[in-house]
N, C-alpha and C. Protein backbone atom coordinates (compact mmCIF):
# COMPACT_ATOMS: atom_id res chain seq x y z
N UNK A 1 -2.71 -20.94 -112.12
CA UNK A 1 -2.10 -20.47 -113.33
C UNK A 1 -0.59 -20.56 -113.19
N UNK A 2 0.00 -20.79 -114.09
CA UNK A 2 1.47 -20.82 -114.63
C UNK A 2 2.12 -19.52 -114.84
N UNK A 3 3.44 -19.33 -114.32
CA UNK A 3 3.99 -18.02 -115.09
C UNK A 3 5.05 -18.65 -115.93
N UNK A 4 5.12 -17.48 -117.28
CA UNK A 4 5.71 -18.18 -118.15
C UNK A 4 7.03 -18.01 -118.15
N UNK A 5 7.60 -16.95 -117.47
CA UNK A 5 8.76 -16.59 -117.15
C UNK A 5 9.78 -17.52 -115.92
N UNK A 6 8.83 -17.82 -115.15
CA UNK A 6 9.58 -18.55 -113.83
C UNK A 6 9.11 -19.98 -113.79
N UNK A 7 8.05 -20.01 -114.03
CA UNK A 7 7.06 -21.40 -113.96
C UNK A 7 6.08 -21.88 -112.93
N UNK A 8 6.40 -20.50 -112.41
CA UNK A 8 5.83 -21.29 -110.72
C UNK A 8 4.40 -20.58 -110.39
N UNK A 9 3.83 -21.86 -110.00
CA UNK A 9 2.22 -22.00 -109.88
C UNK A 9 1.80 -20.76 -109.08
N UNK A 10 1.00 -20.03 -109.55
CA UNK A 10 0.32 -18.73 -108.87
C UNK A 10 -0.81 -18.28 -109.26
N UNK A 11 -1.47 -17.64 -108.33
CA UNK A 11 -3.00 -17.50 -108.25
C UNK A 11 -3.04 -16.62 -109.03
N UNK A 12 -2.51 -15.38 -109.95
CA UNK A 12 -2.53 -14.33 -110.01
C UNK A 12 -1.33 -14.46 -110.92
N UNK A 13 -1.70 -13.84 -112.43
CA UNK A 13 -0.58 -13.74 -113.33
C UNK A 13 -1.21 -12.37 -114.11
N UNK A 14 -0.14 -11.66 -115.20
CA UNK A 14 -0.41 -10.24 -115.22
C UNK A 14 0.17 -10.35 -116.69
N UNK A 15 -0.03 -9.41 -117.57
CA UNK A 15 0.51 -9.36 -119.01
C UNK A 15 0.13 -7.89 -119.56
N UNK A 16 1.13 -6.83 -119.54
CA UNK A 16 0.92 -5.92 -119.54
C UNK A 16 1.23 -5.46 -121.46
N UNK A 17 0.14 -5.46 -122.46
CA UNK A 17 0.22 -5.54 -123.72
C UNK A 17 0.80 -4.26 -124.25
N UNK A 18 -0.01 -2.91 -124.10
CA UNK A 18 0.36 -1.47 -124.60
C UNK A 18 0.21 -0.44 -123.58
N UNK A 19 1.83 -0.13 -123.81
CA UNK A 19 1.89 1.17 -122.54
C UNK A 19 3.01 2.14 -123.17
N UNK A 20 3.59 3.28 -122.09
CA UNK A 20 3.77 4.28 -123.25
C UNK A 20 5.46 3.78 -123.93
N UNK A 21 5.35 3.91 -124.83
CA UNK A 21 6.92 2.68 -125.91
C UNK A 21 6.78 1.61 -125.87
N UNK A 22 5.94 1.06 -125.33
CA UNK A 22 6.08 -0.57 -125.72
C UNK A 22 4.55 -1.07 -126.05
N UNK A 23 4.56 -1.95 -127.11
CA UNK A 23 3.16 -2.61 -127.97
C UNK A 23 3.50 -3.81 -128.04
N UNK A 24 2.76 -4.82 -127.41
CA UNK A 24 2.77 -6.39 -127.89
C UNK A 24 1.61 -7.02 -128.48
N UNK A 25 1.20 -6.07 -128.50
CA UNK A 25 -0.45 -6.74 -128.94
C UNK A 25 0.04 -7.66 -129.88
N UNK A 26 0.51 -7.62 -130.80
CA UNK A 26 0.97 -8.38 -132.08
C UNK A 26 1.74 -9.80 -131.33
N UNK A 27 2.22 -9.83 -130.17
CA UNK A 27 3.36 -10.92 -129.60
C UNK A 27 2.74 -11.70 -129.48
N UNK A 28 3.15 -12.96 -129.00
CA UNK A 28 2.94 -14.01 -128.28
C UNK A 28 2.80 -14.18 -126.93
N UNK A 29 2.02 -14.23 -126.12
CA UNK A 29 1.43 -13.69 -124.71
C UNK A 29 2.08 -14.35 -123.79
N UNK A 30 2.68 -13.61 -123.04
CA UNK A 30 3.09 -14.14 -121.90
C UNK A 30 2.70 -13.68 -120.65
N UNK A 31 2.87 -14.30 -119.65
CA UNK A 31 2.30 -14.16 -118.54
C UNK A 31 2.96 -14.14 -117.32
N UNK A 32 3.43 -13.36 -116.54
CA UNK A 32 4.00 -13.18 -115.48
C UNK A 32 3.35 -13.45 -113.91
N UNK A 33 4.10 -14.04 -113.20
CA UNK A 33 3.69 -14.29 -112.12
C UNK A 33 3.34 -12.40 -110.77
N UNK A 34 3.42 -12.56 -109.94
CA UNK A 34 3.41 -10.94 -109.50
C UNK A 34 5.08 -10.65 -109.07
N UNK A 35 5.67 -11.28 -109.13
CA UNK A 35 6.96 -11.41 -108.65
C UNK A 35 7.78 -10.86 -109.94
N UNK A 36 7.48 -11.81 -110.99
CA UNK A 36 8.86 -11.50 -112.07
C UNK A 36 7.87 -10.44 -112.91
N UNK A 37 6.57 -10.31 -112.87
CA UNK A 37 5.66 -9.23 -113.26
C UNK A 37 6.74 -7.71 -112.97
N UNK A 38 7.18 -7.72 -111.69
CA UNK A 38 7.45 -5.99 -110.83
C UNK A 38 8.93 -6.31 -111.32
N UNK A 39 9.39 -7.01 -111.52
CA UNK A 39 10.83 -7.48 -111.67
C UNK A 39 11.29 -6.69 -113.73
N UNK A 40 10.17 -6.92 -114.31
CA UNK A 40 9.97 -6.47 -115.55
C UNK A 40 9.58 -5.54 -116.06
N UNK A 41 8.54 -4.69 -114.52
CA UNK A 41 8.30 -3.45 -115.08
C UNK A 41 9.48 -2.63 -114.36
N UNK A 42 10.51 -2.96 -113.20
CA UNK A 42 11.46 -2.08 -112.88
C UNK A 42 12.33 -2.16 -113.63
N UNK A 43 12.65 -3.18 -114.54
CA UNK A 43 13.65 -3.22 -115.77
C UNK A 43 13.30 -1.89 -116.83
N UNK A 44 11.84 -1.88 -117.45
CA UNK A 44 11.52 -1.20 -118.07
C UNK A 44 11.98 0.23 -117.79
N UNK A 45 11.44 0.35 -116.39
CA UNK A 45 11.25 1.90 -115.88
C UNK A 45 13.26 2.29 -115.65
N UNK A 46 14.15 1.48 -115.53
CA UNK A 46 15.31 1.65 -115.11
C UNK A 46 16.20 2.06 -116.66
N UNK A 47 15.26 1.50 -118.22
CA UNK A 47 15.87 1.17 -119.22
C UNK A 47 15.33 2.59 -120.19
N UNK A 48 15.03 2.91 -119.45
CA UNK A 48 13.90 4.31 -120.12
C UNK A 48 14.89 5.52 -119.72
């Protein structure tokens, strides 16, 4: 699998849709590798 954020080939990609303030169900899906995955939820948790 592809991540859509970095590009780089990985066994294991993650897309985290509804959690508490944020809803994507409605988005366009993207997919994170496990790397820029933790990279996006410490953004979140730092922006809160």
């Amino acid at each position: 699998m592809k991540c859509d954020t970095c590009g780089k080939e990985s066994a294991e990609v993650k897309r985290v849709v509804v959690d508490k303030g944020y809803d994507r169900a409605s988005a366009k899906p993207l997919y994170n590798c496990p790397e820029c995955y933790e990279k996006k939820e410490r953004s979140k948790s730092s922006a809160a």
